[in-house]
C-alpha atoms as a PDB file:
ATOM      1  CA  UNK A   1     -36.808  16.576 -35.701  1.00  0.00           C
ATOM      2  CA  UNK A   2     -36.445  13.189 -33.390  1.00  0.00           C
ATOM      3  CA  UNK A   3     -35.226  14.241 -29.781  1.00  0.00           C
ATOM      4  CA  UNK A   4     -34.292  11.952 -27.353  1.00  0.00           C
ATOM      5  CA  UNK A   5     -33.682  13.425 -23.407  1.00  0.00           C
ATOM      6  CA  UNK A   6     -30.369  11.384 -22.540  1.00  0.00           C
ATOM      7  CA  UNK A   7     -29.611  11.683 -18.778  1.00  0.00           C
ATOM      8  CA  UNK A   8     -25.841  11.761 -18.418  1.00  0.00           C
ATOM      9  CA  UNK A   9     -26.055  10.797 -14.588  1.00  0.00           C
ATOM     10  CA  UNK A  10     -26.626   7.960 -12.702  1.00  0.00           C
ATOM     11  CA  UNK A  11     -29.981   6.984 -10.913  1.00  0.00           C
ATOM     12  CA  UNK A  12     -28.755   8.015  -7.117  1.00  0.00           C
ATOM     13  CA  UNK A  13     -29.402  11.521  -6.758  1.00  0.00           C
ATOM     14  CA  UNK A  14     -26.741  11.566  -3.522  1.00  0.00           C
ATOM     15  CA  UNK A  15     -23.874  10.895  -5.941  1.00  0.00           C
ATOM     16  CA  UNK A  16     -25.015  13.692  -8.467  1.00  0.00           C
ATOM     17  CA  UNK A  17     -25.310  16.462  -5.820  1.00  0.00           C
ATOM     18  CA  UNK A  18     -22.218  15.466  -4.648  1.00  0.00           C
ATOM     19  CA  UNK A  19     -20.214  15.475  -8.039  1.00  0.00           C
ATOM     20  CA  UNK A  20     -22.161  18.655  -8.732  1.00  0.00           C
ATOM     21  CA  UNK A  21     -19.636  22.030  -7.983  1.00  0.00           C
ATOM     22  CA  UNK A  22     -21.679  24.435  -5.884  1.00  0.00           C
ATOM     23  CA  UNK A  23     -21.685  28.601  -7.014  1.00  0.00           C
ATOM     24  CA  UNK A  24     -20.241  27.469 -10.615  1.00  0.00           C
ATOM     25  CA  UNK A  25     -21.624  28.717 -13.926  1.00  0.00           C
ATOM     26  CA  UNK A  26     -24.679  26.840 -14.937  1.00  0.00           C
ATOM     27  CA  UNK A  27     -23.386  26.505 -18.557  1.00  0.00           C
ATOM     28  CA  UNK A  28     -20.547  24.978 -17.030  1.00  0.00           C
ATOM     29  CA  UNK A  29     -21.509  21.939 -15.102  1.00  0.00           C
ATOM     30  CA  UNK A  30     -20.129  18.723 -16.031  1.00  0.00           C
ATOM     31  CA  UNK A  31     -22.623  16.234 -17.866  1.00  0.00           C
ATOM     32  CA  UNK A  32     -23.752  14.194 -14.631  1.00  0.00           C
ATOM     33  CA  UNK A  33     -25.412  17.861 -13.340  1.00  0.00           C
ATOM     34  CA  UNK A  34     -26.827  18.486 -16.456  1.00  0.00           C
ATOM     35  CA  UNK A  35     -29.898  16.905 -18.857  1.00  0.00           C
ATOM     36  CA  UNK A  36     -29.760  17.592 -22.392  1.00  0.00           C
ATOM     37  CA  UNK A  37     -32.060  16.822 -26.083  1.00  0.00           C
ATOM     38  CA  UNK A  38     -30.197  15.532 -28.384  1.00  0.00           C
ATOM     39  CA  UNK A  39     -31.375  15.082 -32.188  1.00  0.00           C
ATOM     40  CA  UNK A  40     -31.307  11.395 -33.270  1.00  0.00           C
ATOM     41  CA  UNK A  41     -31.989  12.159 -36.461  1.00  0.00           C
ATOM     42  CA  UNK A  42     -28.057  14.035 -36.540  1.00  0.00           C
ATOM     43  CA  UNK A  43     -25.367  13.457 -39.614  1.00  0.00           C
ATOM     44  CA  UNK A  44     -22.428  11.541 -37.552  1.00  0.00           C
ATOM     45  CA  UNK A  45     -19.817  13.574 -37.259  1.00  0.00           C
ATOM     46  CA  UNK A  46     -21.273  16.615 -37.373  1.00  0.00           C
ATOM     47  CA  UNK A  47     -21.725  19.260 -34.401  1.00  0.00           C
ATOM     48  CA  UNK A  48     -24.814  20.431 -33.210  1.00  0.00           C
ATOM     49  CA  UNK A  49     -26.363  22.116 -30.652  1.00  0.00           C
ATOM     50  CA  UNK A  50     -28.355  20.827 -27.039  1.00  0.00           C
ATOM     51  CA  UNK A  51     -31.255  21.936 -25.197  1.00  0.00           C
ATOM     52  CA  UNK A  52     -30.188  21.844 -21.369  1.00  0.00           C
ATOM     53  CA  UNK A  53     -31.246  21.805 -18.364  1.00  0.00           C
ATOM     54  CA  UNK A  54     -29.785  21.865 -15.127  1.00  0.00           C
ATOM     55  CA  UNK A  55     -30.724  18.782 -12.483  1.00  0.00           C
ATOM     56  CA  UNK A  56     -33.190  19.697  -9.520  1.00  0.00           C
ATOM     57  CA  UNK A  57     -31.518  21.134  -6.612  1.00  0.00           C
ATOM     58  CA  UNK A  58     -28.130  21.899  -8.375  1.00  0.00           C
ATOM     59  CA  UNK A  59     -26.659  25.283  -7.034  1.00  0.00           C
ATOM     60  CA  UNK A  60     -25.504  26.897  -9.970  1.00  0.00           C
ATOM     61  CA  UNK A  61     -24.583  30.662 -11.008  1.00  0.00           C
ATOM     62  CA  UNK A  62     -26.698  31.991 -14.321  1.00  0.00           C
ATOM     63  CA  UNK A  63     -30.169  30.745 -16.417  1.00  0.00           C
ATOM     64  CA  UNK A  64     -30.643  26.880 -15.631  1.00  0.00           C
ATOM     65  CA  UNK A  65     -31.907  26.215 -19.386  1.00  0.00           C
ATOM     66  CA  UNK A  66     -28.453  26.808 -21.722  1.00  0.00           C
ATOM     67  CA  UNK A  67     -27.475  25.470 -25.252  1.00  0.00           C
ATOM     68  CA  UNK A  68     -24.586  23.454 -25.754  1.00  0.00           C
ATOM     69  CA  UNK A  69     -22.479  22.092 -28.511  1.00  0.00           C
ATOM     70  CA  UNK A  70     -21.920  18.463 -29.235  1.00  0.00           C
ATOM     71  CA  UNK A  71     -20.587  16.314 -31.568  1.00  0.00           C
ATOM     72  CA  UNK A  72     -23.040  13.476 -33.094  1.00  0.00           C
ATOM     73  CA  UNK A  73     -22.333  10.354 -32.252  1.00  0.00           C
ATOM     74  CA  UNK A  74     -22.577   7.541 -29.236  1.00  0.00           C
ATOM     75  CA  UNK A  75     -20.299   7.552 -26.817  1.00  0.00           C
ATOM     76  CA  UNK A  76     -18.520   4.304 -27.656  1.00  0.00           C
ATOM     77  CA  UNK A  77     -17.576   6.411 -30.398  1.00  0.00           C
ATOM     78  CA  UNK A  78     -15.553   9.250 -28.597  1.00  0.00           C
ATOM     79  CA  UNK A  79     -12.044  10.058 -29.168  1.00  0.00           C
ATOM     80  CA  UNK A  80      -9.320   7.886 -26.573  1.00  0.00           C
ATOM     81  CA  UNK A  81      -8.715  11.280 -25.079  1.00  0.00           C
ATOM     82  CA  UNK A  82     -12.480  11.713 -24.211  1.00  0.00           C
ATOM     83  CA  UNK A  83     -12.707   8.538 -22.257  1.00  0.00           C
ATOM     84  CA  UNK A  84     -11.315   6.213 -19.578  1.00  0.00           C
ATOM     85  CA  UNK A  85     -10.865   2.798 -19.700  1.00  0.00           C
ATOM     86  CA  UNK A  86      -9.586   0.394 -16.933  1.00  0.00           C
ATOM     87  CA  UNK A  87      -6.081  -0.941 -17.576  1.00  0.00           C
ATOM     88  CA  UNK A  88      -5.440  -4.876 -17.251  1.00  0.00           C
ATOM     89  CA  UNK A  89      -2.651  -6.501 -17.103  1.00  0.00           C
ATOM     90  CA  UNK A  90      -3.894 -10.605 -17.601  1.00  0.00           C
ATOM     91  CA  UNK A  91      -2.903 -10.439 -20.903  1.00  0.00           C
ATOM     92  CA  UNK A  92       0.229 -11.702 -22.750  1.00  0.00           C
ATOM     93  CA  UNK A  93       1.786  -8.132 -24.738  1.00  0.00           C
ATOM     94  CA  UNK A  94       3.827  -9.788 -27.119  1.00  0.00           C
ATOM     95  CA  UNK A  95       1.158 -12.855 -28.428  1.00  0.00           C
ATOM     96  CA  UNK A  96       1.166 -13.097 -32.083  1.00  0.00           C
ATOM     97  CA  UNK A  97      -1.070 -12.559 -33.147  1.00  0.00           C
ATOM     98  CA  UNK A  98      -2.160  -9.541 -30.628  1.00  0.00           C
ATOM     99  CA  UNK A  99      -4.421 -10.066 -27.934  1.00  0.00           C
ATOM    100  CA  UNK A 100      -7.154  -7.839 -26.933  1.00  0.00           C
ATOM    101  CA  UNK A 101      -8.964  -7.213 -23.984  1.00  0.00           C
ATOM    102  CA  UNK A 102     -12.817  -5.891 -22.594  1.00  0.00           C
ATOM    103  CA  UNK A 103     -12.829  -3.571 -20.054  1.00  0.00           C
ATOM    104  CA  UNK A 104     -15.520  -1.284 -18.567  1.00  0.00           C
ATOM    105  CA  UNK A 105     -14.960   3.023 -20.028  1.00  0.00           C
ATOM    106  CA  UNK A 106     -16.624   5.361 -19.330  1.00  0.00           C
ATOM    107  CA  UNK A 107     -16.486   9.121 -21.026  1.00  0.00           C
ATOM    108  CA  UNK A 108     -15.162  12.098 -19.290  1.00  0.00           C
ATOM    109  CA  UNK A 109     -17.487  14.683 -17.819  1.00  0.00           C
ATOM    110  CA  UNK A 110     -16.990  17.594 -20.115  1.00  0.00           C
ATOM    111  CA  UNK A 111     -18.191  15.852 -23.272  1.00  0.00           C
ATOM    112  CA  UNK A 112     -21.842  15.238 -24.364  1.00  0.00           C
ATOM    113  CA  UNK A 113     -22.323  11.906 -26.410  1.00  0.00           C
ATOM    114  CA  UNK A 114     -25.305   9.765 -27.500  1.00  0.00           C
ATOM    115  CA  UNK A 115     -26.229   6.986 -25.459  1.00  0.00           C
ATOM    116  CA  UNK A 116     -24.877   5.203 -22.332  1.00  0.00           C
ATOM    117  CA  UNK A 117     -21.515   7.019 -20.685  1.00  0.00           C
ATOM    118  CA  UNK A 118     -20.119   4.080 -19.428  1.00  0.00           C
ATOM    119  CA  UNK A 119     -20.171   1.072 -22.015  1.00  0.00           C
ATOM    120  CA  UNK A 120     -17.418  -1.480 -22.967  1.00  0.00           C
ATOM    121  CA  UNK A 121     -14.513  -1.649 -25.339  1.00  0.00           C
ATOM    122  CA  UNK A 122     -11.835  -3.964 -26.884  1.00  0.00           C
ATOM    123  CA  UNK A 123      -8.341  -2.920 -26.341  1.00  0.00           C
ATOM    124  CA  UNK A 124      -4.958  -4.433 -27.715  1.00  0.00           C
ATOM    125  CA  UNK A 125      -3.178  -5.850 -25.001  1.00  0.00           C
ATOM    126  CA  UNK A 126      -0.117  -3.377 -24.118  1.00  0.00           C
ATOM    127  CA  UNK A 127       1.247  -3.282 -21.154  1.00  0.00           C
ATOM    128  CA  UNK A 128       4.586  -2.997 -19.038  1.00  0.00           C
ATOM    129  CA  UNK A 129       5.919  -4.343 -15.910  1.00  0.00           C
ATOM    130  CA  UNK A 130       8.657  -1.857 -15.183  1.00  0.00           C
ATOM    131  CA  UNK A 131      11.614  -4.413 -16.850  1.00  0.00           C
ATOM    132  CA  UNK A 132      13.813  -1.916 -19.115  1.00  0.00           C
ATOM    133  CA  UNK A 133      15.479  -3.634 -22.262  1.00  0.00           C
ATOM    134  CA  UNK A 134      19.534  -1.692 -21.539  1.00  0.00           C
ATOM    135  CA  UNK A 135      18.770  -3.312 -17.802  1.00  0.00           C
ATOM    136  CA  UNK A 136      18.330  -6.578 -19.334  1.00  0.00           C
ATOM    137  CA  UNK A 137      21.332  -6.296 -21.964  1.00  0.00           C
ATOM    138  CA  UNK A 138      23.856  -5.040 -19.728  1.00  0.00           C
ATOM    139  CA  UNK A 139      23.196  -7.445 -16.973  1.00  0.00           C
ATOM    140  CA  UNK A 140      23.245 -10.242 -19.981  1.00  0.00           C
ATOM    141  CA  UNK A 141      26.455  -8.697 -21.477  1.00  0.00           C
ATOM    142  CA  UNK A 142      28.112  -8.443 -17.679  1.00  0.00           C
ATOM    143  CA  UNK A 143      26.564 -11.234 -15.705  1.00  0.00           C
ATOM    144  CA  UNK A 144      25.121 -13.396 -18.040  1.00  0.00           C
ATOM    145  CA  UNK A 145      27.414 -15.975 -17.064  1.00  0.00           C
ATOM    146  CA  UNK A 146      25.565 -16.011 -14.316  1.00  0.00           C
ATOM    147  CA  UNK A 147      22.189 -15.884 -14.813  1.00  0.00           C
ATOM    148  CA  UNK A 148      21.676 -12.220 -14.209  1.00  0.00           C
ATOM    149  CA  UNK A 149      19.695 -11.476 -17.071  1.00  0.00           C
ATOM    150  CA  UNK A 150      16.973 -14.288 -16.821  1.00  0.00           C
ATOM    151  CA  UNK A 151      16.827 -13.706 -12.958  1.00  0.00           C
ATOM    152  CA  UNK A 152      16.208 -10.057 -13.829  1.00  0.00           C
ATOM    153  CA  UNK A 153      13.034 -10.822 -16.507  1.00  0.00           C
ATOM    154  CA  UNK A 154      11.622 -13.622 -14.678  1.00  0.00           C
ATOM    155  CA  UNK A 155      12.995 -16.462 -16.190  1.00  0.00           C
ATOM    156  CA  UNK A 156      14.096 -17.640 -12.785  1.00  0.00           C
ATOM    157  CA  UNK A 157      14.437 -21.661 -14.275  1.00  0.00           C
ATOM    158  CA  UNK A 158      16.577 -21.022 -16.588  1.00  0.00           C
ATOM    159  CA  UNK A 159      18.702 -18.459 -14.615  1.00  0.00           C
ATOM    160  CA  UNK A 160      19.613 -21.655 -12.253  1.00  0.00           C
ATOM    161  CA  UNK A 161      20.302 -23.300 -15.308  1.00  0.00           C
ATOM    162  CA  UNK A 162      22.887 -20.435 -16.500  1.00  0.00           C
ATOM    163  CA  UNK A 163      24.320 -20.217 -13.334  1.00  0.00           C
ATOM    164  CA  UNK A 164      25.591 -24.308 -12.432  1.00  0.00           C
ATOM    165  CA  UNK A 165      26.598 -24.190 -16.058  1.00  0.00           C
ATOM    166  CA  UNK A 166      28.263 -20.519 -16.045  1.00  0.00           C
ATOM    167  CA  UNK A 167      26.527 -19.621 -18.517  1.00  0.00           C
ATOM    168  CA  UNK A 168      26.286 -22.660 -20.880  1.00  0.00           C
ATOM    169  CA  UNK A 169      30.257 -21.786 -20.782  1.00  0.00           C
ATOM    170  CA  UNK A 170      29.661 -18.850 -22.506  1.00  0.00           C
ATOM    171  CA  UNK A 171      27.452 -19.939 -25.464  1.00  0.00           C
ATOM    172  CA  UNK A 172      24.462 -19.491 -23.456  1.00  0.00           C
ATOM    173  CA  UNK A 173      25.304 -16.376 -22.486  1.00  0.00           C
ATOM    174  CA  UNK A 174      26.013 -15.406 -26.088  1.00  0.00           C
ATOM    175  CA  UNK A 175      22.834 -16.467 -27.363  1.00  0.00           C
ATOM    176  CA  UNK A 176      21.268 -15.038 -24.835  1.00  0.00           C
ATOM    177  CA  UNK A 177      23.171 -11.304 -25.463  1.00  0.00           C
ATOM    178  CA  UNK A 178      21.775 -11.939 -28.901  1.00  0.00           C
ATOM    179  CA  UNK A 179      18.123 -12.679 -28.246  1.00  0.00           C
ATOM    180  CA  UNK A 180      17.842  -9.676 -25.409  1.00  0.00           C
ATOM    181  CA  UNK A 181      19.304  -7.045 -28.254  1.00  0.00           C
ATOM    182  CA  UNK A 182      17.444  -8.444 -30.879  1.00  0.00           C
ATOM    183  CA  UNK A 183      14.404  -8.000 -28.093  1.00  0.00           C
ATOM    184  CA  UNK A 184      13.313 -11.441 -28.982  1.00  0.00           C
ATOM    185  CA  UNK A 185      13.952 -12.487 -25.155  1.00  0.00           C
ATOM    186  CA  UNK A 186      11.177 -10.482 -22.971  1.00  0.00           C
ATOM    187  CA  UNK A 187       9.738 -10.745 -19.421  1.00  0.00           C
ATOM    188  CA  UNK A 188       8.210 -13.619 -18.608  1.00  0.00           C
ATOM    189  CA  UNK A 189       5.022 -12.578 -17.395  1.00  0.00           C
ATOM    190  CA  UNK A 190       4.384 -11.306 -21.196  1.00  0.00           C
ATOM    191  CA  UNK A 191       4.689  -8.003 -20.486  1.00  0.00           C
ATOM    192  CA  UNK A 192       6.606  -5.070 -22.722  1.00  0.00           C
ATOM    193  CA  UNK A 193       9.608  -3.160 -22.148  1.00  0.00           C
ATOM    194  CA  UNK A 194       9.461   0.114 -20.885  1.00  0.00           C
END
């Protein structure tokens, strides 16, 4: 059997203490109080169990050597649910084809994983800026004439346009009625509805 110590903490020894719960249950800690072997030589997917040990000068309640159960595989490779990622918003949502972005995750602290705890991933490119869709079409069905509508998603060129030519005299504002329900008119910095 290959084992490999994997350290789920970082190197400053302040922080851990100090992300460590006093008078808690040793078995308990989260992974930055905690070292563990893991086999290497695991089937992916399946669950196994982990020699621990509890860091230094952790106060903890219980034996400082435990076993725990984990689930082979890196930690790139953990559920969405068992991680966070940081969310950006420089991306266009509605691109065809979709865009994706890399950001920095990192796994949450009650889940044991192979390898590095904070690495990077490509997400799809999904974000809103707070403009609702039945905003937009009303204010296109009522004030569209005016410009309401592209005011309202950030079209603000083409909302002076609507409103010297009241609304294109009314075909504009059609169109635009059209486009917004059909959702094929968005926000203009290329985010989603909400």
């Amino acid at each position: 059997m290959n084992t490999n110590t994997t350290l789920a903490y970082s190197s400053k020894k302040d922080e851990i203490f100090g992300l460590c719960p006093a008078g808690k249950l040793c078995s308990e800690l989260p992974s930055d109080c905690i070292q563990c072997k893991f086999d290497l030589n695991c089937n992916y997917g399946l669950t196994y169990t982990a020699d621990c040990n509890v860091l230094g000068q952790v106060d903890c309640i219980g034996k400082r050597t435990f076993l725990r159960e984990y689930i082979c595989r890196y930690c790139y490779q953990t559920e969405h649910w068992e991680h966070k990622c940081l969310q950006k918003n420089s991306c266009s949502s509605v691109a065809s084809p979709q865009q994706y972005y890399r950001t920095n995750c990192s796994v949450n602290n009650d889940v044991l994983c192979l390898g590095r705890r904070r690495f990077m991933k490509n997400l799809p490119c999904n974000w809103t800026g707070g403009y609702r869709w039945s905003t937009a079409l009303i204010l296109s069905i009522t004030l569209g004439g005016f410009g309401a509508d592209r005011f309202y998603l950030g079209h603000w060129q083409e909302g002076i346009g609507k409103l010297f030519s009241f609304g294109g005299l009314g075909v504009w504002t059609l169109i635009d009625v059209i486009l917004i329900s059909l959702r094929y008119l968005g926000p203009a910095d290329g985010s989603l509805y909400i």
